[in-house]
C-alpha atoms as a PDB file:
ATOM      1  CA  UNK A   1     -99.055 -53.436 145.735  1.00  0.00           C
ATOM      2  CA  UNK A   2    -100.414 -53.491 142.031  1.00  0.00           C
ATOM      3  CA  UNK A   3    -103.923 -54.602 143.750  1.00  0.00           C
ATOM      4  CA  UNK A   4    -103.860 -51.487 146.491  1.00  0.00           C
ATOM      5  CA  UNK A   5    -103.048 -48.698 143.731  1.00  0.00           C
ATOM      6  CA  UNK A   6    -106.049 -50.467 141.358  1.00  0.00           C
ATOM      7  CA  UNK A   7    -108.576 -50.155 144.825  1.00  0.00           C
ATOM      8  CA  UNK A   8    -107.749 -46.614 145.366  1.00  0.00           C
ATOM      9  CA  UNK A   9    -108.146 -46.188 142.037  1.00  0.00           C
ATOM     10  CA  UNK A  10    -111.117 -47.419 141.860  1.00  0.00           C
ATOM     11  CA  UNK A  11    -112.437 -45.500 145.067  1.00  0.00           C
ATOM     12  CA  UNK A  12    -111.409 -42.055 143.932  1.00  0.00           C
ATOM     13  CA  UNK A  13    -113.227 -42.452 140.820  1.00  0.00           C
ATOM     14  CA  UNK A  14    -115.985 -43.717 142.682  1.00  0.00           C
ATOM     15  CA  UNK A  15    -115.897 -41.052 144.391  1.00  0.00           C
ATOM     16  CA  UNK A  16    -115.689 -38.418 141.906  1.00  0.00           C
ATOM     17  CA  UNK A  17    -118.454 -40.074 140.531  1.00  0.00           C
ATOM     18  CA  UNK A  18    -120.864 -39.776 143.566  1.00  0.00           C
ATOM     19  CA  UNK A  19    -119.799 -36.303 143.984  1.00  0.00           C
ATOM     20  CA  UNK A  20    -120.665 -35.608 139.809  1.00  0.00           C
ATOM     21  CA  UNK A  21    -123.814 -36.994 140.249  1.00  0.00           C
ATOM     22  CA  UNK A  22    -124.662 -35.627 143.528  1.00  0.00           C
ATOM     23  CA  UNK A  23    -124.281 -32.198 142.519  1.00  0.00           C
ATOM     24  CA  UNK A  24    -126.481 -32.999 139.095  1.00  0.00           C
ATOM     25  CA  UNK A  25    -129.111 -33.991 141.477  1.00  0.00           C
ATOM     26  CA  UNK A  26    -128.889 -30.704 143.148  1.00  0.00           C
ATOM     27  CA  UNK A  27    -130.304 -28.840 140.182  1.00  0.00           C
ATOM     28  CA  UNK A  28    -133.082 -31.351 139.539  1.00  0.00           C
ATOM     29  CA  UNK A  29    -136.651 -30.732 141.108  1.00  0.00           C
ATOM     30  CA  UNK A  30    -137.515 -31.679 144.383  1.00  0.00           C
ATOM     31  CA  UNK A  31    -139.459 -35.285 144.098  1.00  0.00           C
ATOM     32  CA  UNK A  32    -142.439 -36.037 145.711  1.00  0.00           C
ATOM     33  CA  UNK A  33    -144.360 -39.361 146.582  1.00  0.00           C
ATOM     34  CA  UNK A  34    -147.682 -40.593 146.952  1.00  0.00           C
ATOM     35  CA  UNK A  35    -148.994 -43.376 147.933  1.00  0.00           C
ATOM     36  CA  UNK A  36    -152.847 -44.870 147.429  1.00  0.00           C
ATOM     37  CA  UNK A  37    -154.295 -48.218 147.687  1.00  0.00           C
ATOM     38  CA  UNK A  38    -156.453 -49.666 145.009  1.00  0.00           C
ATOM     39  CA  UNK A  39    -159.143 -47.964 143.502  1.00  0.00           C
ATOM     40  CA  UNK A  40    -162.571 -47.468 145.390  1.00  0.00           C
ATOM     41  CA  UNK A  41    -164.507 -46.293 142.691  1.00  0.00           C
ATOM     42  CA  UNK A  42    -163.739 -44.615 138.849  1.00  0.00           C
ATOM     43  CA  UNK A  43    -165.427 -42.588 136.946  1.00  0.00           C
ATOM     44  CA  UNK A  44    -164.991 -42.051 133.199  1.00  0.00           C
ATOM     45  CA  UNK A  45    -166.044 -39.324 130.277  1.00  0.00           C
ATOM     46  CA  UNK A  46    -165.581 -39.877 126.789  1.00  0.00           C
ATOM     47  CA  UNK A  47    -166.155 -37.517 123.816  1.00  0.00           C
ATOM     48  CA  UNK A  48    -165.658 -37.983 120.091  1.00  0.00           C
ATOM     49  CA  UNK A  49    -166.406 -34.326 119.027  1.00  0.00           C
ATOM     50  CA  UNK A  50    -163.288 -32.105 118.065  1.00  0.00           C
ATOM     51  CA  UNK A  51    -162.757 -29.177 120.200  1.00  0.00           C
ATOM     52  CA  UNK A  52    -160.822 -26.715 119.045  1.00  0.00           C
ATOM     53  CA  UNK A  53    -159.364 -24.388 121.550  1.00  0.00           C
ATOM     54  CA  UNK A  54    -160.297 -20.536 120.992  1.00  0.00           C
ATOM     55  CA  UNK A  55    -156.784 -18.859 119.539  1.00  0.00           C
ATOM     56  CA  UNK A  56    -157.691 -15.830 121.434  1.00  0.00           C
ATOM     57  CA  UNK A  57    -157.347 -17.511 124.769  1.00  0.00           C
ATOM     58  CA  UNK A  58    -153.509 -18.087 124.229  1.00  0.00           C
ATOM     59  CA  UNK A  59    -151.561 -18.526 127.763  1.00  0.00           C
ATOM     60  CA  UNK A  60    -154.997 -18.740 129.390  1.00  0.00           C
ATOM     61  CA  UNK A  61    -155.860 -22.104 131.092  1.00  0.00           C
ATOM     62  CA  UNK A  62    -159.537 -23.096 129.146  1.00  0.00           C
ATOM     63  CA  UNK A  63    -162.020 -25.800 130.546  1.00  0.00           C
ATOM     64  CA  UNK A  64    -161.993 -28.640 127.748  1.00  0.00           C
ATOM     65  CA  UNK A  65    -165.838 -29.331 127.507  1.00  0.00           C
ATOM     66  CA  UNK A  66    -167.300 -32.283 129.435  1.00  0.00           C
ATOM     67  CA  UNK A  67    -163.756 -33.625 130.541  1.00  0.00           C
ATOM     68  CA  UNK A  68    -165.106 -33.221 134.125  1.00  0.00           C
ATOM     69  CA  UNK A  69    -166.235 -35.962 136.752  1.00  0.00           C
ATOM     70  CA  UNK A  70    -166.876 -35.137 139.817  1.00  0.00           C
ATOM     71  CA  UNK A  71    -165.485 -36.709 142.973  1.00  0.00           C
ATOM     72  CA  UNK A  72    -166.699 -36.634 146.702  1.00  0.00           C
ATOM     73  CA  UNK A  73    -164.702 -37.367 149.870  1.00  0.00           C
ATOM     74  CA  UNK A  74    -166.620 -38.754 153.330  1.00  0.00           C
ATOM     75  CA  UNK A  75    -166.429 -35.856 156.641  1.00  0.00           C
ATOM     76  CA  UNK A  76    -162.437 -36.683 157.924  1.00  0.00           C
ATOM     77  CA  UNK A  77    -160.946 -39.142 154.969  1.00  0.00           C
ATOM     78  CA  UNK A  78    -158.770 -38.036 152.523  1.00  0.00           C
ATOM     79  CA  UNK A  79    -158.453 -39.709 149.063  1.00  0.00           C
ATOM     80  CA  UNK A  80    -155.812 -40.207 146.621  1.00  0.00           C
ATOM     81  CA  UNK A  81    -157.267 -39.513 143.163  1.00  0.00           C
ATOM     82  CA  UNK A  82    -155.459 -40.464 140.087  1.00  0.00           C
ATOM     83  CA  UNK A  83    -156.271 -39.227 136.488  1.00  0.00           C
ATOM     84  CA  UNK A  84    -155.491 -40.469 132.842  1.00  0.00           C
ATOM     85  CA  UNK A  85    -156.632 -38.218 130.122  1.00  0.00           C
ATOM     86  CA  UNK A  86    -155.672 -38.961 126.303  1.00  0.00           C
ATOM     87  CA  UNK A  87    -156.614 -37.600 122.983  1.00  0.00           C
ATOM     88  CA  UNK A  88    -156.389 -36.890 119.382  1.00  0.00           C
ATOM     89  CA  UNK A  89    -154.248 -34.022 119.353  1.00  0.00           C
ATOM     90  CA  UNK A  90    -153.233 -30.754 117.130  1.00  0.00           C
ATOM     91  CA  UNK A  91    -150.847 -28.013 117.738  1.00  0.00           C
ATOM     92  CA  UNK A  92    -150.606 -25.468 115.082  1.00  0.00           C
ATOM     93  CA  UNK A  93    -147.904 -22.681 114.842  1.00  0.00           C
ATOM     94  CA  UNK A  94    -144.994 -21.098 116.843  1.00  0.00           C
ATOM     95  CA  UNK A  95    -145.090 -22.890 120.329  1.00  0.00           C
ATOM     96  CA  UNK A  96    -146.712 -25.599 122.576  1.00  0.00           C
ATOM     97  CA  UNK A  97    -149.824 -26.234 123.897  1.00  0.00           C
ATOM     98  CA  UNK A  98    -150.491 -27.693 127.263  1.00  0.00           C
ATOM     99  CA  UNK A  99    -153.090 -29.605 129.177  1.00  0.00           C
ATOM    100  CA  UNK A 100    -153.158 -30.118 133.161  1.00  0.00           C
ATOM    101  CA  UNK A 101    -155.388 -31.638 135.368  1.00  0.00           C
ATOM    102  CA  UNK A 102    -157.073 -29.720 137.982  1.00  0.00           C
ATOM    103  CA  UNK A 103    -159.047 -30.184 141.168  1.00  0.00           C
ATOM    104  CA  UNK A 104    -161.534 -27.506 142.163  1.00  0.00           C
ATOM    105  CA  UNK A 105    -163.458 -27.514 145.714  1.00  0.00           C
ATOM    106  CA  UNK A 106    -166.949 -26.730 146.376  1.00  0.00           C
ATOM    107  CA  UNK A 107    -165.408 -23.133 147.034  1.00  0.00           C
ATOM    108  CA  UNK A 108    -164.127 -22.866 142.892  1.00  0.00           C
ATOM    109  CA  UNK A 109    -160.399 -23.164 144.441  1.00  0.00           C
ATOM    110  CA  UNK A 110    -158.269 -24.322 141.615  1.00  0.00           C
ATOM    111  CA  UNK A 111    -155.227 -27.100 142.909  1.00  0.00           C
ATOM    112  CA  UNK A 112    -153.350 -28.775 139.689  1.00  0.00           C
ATOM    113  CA  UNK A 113    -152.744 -32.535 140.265  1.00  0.00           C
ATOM    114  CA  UNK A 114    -148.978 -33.186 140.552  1.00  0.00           C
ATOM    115  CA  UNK A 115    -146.749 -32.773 139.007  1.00  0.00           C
ATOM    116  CA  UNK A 116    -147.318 -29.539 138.950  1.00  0.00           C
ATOM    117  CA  UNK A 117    -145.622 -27.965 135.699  1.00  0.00           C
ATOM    118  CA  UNK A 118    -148.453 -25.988 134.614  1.00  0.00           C
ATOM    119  CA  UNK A 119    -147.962 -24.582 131.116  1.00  0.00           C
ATOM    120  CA  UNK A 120    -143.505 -25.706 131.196  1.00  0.00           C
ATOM    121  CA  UNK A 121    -145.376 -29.428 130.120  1.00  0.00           C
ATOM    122  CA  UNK A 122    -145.671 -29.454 126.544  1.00  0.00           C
ATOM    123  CA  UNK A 123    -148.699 -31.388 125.666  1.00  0.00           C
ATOM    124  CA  UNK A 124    -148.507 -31.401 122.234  1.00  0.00           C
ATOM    125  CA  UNK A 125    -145.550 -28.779 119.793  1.00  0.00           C
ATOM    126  CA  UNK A 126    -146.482 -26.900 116.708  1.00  0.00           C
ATOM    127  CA  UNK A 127    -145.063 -29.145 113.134  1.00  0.00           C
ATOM    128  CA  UNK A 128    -146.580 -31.967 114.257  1.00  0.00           C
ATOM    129  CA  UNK A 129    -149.774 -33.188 112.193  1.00  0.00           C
ATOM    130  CA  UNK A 130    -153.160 -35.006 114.186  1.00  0.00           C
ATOM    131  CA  UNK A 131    -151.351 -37.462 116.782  1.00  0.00           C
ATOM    132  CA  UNK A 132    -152.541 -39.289 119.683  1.00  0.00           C
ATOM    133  CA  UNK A 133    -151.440 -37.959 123.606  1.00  0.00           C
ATOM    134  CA  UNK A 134    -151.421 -38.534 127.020  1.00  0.00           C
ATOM    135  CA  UNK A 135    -150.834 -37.243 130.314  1.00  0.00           C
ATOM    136  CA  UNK A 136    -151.578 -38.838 133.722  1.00  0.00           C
ATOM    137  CA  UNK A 137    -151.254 -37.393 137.400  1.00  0.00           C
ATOM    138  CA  UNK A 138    -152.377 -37.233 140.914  1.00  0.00           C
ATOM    139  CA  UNK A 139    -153.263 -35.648 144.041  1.00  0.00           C
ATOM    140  CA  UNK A 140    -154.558 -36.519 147.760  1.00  0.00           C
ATOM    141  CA  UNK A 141    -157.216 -34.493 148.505  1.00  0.00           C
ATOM    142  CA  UNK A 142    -159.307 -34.098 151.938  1.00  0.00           C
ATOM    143  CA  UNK A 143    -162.938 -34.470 152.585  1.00  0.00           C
ATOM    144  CA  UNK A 144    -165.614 -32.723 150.504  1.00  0.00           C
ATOM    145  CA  UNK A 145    -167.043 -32.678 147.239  1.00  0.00           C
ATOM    146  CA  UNK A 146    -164.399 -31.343 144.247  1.00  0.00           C
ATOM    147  CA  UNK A 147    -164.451 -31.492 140.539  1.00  0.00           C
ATOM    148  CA  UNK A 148    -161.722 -32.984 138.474  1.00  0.00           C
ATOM    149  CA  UNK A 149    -161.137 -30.992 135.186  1.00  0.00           C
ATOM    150  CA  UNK A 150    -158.998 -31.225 131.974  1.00  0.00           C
ATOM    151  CA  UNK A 151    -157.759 -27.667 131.121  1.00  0.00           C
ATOM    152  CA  UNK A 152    -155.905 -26.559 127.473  1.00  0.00           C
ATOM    153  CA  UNK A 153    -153.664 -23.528 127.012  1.00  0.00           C
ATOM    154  CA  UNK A 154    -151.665 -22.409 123.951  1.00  0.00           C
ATOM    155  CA  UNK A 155    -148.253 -21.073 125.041  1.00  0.00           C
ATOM    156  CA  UNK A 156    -145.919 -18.687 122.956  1.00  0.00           C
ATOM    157  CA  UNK A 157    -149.987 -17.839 121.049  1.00  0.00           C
ATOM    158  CA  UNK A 158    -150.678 -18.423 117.112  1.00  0.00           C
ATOM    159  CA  UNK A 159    -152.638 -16.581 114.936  1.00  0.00           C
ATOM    160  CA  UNK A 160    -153.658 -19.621 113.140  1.00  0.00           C
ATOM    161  CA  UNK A 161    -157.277 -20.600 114.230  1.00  0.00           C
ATOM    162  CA  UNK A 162    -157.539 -23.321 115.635  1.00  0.00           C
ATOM    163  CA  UNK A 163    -154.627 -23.052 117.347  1.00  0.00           C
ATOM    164  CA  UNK A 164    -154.502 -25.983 119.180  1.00  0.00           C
ATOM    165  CA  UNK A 165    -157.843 -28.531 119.033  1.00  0.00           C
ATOM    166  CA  UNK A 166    -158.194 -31.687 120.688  1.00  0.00           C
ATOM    167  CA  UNK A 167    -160.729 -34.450 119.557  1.00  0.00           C
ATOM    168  CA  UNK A 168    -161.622 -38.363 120.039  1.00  0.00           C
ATOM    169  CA  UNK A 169    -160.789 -37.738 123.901  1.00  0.00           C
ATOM    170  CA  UNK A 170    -160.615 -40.358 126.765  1.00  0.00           C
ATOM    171  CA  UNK A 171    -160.832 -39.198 130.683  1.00  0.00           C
ATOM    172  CA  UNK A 172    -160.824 -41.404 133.865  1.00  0.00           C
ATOM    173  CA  UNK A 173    -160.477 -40.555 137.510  1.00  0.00           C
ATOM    174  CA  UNK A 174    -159.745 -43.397 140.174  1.00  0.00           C
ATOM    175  CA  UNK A 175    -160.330 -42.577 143.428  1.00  0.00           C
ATOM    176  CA  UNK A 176    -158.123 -44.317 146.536  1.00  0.00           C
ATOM    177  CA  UNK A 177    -157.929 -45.074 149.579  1.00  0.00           C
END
């Protein structure tokens, strides 16, 4: 008898449990999957000048200068491209400043690399002195011939100048089957 009441115990609260966490998962993001084989090719850029992003161009997504490769796809393949970009990092003032990774078509049509979070993924926050960071991401893309760009925004602006500058940077792109 002892050893039934324990059991249903120990169901209910499993239970409860599954029902808790279930309903915390409803108010997470949806997840998505990839999946790529190894890497066919990668191509890397590399810079050791500073860059300091203009403060004027707070809240407005800015190339960061020759963090670009450029990536072609054969007629009816699609590739999975994934992306590692890291650098020396400063974030001045009231706010964050973000970096994505973008893919941009022949066309100049502009797809971020997932996840996409656009400026809601904080890059770097203001207090913080020079620091290394790092984001990577991904994205299957279909045939044709696309660049892959780093771009910087300042979010919630600064009037200190330079609001947010990025130096000693490291870019690679791998490209998948």
């Amino acid at each position: 008898m002892f050893a039934s009441r324990t059991c249903k115990w120990i169901l209910a609260a499993t239970a409860g449990v599954a029902v808790f966490l279930g309903g915390a998962g409803a108010a997470q993001a949806v997840l998505t999957g990839q999946t790529g084989g190894s890497a066919i090719s990668t191509t890397i850029a590399t810079q050791t000048n500073g860059w300091p992003l203009p403060a004027a161009s707070s809240g407005v997504w800015v190339n960061v200068p020759g963090m670009v490769r450029p990536v072609t796809v054969g007629s009816g393949t699609t590739r999975l491209l994934v992306a590692d970009y890291n650098a020396e990092s400063l974030c001045t003032g009231s706010g964050w400043c973000s970096v994505r990774i973008v893919a941009i078509n022949s066309a100049g049509g502009v797809t971020e690399f997932h996840p996409q979070s656009g400026t809601d993924f904080a890059f770097d926050s203001d207090g913080d002195n020079w620091s290394s960071h790092s984001i990577k991401r991904s994205i299957r893309v279909g045939a044709g011939t696309w660049r892959v760009q780093v771009q910087a925004a300042r979010v919630a602006g600064s009037s200190t100048s330079p609001a947010f500058r990025l130096d000693e940077h490291f870019f690679d792109v791998d490209v998948r089957v």
